[in-house]
Each structure stands twice: as structure tokens, then as C-alpha cells.
Protein backbone atom coordinates (compact mmCIF):
# COMPACT_ATOMS: atom_id res chain seq x y z
CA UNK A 1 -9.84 13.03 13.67
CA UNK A 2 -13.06 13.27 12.46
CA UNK A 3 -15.29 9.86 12.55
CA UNK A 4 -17.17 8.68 9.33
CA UNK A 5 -20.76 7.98 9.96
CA UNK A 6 -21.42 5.53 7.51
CA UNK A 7 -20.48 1.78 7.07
CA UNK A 8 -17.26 0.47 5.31
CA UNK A 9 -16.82 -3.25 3.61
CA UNK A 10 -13.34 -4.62 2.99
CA UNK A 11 -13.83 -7.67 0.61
CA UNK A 12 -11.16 -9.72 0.90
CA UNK A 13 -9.63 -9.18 4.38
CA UNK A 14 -6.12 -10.19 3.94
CA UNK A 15 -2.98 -8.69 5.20
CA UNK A 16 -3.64 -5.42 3.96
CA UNK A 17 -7.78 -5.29 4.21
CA UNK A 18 -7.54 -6.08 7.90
CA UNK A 19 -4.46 -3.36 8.92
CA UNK A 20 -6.63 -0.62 7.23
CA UNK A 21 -9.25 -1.81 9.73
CA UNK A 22 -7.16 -1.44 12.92
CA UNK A 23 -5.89 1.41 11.13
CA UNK A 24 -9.30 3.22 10.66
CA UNK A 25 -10.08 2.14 14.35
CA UNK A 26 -7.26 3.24 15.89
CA UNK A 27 -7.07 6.66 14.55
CA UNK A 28 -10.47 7.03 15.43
CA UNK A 29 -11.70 7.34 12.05
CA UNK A 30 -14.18 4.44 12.47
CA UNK A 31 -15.74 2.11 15.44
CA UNK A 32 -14.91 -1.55 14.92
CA UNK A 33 -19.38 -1.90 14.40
CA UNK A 34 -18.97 0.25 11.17
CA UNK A 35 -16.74 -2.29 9.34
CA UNK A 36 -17.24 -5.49 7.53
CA UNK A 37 -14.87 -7.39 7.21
CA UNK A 38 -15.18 -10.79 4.49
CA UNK A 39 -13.27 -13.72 3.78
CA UNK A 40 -13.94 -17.00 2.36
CA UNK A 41 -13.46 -18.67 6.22
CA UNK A 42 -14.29 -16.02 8.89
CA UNK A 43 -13.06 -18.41 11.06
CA UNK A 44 -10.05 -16.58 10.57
CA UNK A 45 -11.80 -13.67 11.40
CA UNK A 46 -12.80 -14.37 14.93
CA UNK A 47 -10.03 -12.44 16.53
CA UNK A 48 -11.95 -9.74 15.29
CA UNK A 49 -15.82 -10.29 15.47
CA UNK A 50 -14.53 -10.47 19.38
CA UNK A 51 -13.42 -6.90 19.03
CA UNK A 52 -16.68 -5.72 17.38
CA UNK A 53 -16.38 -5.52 13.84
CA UNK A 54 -18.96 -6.90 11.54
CA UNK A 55 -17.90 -10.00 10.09
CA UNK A 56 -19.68 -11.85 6.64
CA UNK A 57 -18.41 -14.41 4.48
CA UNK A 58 -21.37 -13.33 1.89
CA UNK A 59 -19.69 -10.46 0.14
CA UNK A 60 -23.29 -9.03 -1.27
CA UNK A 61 -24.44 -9.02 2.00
CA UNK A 62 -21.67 -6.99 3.29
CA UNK A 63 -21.66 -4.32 0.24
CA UNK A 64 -25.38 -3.73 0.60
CA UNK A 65 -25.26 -2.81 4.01
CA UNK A 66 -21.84 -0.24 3.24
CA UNK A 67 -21.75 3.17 1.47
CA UNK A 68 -17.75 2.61 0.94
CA UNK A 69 -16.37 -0.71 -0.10
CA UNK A 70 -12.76 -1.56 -0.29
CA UNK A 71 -11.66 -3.98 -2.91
CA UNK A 72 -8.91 -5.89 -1.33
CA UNK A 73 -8.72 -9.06 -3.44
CA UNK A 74 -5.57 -10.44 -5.70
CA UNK A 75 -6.03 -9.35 -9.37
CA UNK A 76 -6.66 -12.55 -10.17
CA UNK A 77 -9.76 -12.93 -8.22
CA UNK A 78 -11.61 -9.30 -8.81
CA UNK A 79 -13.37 -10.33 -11.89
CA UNK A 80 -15.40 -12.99 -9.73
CA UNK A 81 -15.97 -10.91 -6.82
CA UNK A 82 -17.48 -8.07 -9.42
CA UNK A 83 -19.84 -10.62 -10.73
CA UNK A 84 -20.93 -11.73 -7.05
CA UNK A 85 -21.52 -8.11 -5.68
CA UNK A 86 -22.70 -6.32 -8.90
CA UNK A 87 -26.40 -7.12 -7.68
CA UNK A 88 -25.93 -5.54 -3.79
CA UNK A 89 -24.24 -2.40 -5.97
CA UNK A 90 -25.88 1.09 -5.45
CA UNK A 91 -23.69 3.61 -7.29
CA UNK A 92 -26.33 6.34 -6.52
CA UNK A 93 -25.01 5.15 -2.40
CA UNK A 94 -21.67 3.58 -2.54
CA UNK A 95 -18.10 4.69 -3.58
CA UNK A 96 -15.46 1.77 -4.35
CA UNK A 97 -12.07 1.83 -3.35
CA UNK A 98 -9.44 -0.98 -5.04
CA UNK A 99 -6.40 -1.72 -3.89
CA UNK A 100 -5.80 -4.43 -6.88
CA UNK A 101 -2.58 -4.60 -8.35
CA UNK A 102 -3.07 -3.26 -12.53
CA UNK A 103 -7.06 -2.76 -12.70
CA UNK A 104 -8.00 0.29 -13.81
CA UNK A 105 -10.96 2.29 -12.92
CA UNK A 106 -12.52 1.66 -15.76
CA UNK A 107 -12.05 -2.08 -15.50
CA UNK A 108 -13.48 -2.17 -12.17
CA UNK A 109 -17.17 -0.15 -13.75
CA UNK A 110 -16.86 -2.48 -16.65
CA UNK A 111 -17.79 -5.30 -14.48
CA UNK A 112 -19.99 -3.11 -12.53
CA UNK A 113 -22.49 0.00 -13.21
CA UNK A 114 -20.53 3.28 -15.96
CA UNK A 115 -21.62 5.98 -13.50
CA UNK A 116 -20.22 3.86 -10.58
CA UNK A 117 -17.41 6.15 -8.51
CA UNK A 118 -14.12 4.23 -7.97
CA UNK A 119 -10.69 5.49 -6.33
CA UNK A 120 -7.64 3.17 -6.49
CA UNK A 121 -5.47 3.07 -3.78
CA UNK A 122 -1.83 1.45 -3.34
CA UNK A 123 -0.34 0.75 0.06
CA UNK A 124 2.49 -1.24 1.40
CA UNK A 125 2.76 -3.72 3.94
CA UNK A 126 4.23 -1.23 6.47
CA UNK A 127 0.57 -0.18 6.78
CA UNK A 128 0.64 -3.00 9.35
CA UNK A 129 2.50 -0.69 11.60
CA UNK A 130 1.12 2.72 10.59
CA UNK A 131 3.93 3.66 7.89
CA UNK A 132 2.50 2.80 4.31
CA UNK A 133 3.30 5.01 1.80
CA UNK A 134 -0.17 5.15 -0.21
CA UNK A 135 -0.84 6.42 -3.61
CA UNK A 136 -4.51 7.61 -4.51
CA UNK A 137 -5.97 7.92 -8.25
CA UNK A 138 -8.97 8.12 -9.97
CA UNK A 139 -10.82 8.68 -13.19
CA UNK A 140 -14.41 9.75 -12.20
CA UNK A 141 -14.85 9.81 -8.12
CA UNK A 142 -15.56 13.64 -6.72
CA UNK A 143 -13.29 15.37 -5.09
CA UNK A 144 -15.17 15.26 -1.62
CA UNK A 145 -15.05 11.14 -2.09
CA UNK A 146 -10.85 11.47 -2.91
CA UNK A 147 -10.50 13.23 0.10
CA UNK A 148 -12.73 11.01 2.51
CA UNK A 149 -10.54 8.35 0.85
CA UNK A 150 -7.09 10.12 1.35
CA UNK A 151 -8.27 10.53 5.26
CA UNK A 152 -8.64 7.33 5.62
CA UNK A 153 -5.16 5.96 4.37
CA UNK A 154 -3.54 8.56 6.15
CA UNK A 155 -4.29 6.88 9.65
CA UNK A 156 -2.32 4.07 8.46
CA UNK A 157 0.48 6.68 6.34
CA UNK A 158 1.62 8.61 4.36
CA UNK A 159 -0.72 9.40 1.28
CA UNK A 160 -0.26 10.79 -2.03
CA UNK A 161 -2.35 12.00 -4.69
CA UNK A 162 -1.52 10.99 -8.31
CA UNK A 163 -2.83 10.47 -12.21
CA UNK A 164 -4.30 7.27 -12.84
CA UNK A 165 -1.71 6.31 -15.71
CA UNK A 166 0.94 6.18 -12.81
CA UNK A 167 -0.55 3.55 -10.29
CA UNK A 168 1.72 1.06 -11.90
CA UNK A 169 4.60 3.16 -11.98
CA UNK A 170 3.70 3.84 -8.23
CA UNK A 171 2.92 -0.39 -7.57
CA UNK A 172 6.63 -0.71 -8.40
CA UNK A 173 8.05 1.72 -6.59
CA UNK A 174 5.95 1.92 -2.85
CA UNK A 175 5.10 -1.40 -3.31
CA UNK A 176 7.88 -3.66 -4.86
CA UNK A 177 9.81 -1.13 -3.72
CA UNK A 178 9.58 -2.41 0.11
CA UNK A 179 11.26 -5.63 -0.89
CA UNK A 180 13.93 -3.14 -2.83
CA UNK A 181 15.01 -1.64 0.43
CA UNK A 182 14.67 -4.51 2.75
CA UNK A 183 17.05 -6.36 0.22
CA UNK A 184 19.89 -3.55 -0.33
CA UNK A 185 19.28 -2.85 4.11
CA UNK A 186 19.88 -7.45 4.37
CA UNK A 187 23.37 -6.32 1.74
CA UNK A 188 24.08 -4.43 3.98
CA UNK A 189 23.77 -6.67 6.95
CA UNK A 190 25.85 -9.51 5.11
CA UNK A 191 29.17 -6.97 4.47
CA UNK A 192 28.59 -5.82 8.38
CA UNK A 193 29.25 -9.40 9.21
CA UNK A 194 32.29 -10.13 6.91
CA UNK A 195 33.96 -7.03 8.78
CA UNK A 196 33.64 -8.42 11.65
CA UNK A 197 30.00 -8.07 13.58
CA UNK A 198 27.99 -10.48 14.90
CA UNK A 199 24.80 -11.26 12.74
CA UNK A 200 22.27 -9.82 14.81
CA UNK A 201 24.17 -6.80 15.91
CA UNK A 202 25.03 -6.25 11.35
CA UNK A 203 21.56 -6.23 11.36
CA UNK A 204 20.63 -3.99 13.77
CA UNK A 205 22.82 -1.67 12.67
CA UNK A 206 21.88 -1.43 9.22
CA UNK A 207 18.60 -0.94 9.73
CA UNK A 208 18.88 1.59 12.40
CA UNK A 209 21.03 3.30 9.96
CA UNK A 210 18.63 2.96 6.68
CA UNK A 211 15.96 4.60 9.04
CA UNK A 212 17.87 7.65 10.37
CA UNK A 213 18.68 7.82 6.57
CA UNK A 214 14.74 7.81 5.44
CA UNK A 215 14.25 10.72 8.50
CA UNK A 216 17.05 12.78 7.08
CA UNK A 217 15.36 13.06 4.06
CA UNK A 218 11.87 13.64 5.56
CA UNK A 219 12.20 15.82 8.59
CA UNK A 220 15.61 18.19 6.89
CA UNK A 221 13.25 17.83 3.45
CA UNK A 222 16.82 17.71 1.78
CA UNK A 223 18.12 15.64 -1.45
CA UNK A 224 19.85 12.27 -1.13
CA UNK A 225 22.96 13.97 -2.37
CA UNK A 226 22.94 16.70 -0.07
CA UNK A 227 23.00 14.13 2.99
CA UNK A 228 25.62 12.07 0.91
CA UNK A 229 27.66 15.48 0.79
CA UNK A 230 27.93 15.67 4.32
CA UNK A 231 29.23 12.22 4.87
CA UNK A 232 31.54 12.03 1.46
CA UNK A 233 35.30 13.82 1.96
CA UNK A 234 37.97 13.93 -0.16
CA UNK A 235 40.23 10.50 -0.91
CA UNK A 236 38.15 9.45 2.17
CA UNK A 237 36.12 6.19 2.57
CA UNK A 238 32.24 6.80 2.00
CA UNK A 239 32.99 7.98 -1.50
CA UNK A 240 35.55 5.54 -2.08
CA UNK A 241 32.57 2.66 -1.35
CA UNK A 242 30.26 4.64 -3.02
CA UNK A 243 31.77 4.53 -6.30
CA UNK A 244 32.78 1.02 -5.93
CA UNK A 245 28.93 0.08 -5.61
CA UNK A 246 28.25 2.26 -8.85
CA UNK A 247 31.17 0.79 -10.61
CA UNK A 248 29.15 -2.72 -9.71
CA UNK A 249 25.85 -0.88 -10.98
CA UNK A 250 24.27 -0.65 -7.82
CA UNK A 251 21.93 2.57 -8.80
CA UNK A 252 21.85 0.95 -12.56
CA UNK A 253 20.01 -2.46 -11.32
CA UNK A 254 18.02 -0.76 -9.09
CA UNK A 255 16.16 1.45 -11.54
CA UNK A 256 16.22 -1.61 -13.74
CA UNK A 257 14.70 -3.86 -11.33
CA UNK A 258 11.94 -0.94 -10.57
CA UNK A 259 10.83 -0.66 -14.47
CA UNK A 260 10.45 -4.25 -14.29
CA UNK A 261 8.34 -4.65 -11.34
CA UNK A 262 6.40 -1.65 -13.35
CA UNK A 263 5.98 -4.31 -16.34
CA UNK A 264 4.68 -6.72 -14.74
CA UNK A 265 2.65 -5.20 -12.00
CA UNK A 266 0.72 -3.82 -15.52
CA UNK A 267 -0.05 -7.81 -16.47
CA UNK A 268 -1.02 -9.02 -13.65
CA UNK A 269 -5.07 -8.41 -14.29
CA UNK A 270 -6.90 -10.12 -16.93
CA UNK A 271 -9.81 -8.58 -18.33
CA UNK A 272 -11.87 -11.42 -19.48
């Protein structure tokens, strides 16, 4: 891959903020000197600062000395950070990247500079192991900046490019949606053990079997209901527990709980 040349901040080094980092290191995207990484106690941090990456508890600091700076802060906190960094902001320099839950791009220049470039990105937490599916937007970044952006979320995942008016849609689905599937493979775990497994090997088994389910689909690039074809016979028992889950609205509550998740992933910012 080929390795940026400039510096990257990631305010806010959390969960997410910090697997981009191994993420960008790993691929060879980045060398751990070219990152700062912030958080209110970089005690936390030290792990890191061992390893070579820049660490800074003074998020001004860090955004001055970076010509891409991720915003990986809670919704709740963005407004604050905005106010603290505005003055270290160079939009002439510096492209933004948030990964904040319901803040627009526009919301994010509102605090900041109008001609300031901002992409928003939205991970998952299996970027901790390299498998986030990531969904890219913006409103006003160039299309060499969504790209340099794109590259670097795809050494941690999958990426995808989409409109700005579906980031919450696509909060709900990539996002929530992690919990979704974790539930329905723990379901599935639970009915393995009233049939007779152990707990450990239910488990095991279901989610071997939800992930050679997810590579069906990716590597044969086939429909759900073409793999469900193969496995469904007449009178015979995968369609007869099939229908039993639909009859219990299995696919009903799970689009319902999805367009839920996409209402209130939409509130959780507050302008003001």
C-alpha cells in the first residue's frame, strides 16, 4: 500500500480512534510517528507512546501539527471539541474526517470555518480485528481527499461510498446492526442448547455457521435466497423452521428494530 506522507490526529482515541491507528500502521498506510493520538488521560495511552505514536492530551496542539484529523468523539461531546480546536484549524491545510454518530457535514463547518473540507465516516467495532464495514459521505471534500479517506478505512475493511442523507440509515444498519447479528447468532446459541449441546460447543457452532453464511454471500456474490434455496426441500426441515420464525415475525422485528436504531441514531447530536 501506498504510505501517506503527512500527519494524522485522532481526537478522541477510544475504541474505534485507536483500531484505525493499528489499522493504518499495520497496513502500512502510516508509521506509528505520523499519528496523534488524544485523550483526556494519555495515561491510557502509554501502551502506545511506547510503540511510537505521538501522543497529546491538548487537542489544538495535535490538529495544528496534522493535515488530516479524525473526529472520534461521542456526539455529545463534538460541539466542545469544535470550540477547542477551531483556533489550530487551517482549512486551506487540513481535511476532517468524523466518525460522530448524526452530525452532518455541515454541522461540523458550522462550528468551524464554511470552506472547511469534511468526510464522515461510519465503522463498526469489528474494525478492531480488520473487518468493519465502513460507509463514507460527504457534502464538499474533493474527490482526491474521499479517496485518501476510503484508503485508509479499507486497511481496517470493507468501505463503501454513499450520499450524505444515508449515514443514518447506514449508522443503523453497519453499526447497530453488529449488535443485530450478534443477538439473532446468541438465539441461536440458546435453541442449540435446548436440543441438546453443551453451551460452549451451541456457541461455537452458531457462529461458525453465521460466518460461512456471511462468505457465501460474499465470495459466490449470490442472494440470501439463493443460498436458502439450496438448503430448503420440500416438506423438509429448514423451511419448516424458517416459516415458523416468520410466522413469529422474525424478518418483521428485524427491519423494525433497524428503522428504529435509524431514528434515533438521527437525535443523538444537538446543535446548540
Amino acid at each position: 500500500m501506498k504510505q501517506f506522507t503527512g500527519k494524522i490526529a485522532i481526537l478522541g482515541s477510544g475504541n474505534i480512534g485507536l483500531s484505525l491507528a493499528k489499522g493504518l500502521v499495520k497496513a502500512g498506510y502510516a508509521k506509528p510517528e505520523q499519528l496523534i493520538l488524544t485523550r483526556r488521560n494519555i495515561a491510557n495511552l502509554a501502551e502506545f507512546a511506547a510503540l511510537g505514536y505521538g501522543v497529546d492530551a491538548d487537542n489544538a496542539a495535535a490538529v495544528a501539527a496534522s493535515d488530516i484529523v479524525v473526529l472520534a468523539v461521542l456526539p455529545q461531546q463534538l460541539n466542545q471539541l469544535m470550540e477547542q480546536i477551531k483556533p489550530a484549524t487551517v482549512p486551506a491545510k487540513q481535511v476532517f474526517i468524523s466518525v460522530a454518530s448524526g452530525v452532518s457535514c455541515a454541522d461540523i463547518r458550522s462550528k468551524s470555518y464554511p470552506e472547511l473540507e469534511v468526510i464522515r465516516a461510519m465503522p463498526n467495532t469489528a474494525i478492531a480485528i480488520g473487518q468493519s464495514m465502513t460507509c463514507v459521505a460527504t457534502d464538499n471534500a474533493s474527490a482526491e481527499h474521499v479517496e485518501e479517506v476510503c484508503r485508509m478505512f479499507e486497511t481496517v475493511g470493507a468501505v463503501v461510498k454513499i450520499n450524505e442523507d444515508l449515514m443514518t440509515a447506514a449508522t443503523a444498519l453497519c453499526a447497530c446492526g453488529t449488535a443485530f447479528f450478534l443477538r439473532a447468532i446468541r438465539a441461536a446459541s440458546q435453541g442449540g442448547v435446548e436440543i441438546g449441546f453443551h453451551a460452549d460447543e451451541a456457541l461455537k457452532m452458531a457462529v461458525q455457521t453465521a460466518k460461512g453464511a456471511a462468505d457465501l454471500l460474499l465470495q459466490m456474490k449470490s442472494h440470501p435466497e439463493q443460498e436458502i434455496d439450496k438448503v430448503t426441500s420440500p416438506k423438509g426441515c429448514t423451511i419448516a423452521g424458517l416459516n415458523e420464525m416468520e410466522h413469529n415475525g422474525f424478518s418483521s422485528s428485524l427491519i423494525k428494530g433497524i428503522k428504529l436504531s435509524a431514528l434515533k441514531a438521527g437525535a443523538l447530536y444537538t446543535k446548540e
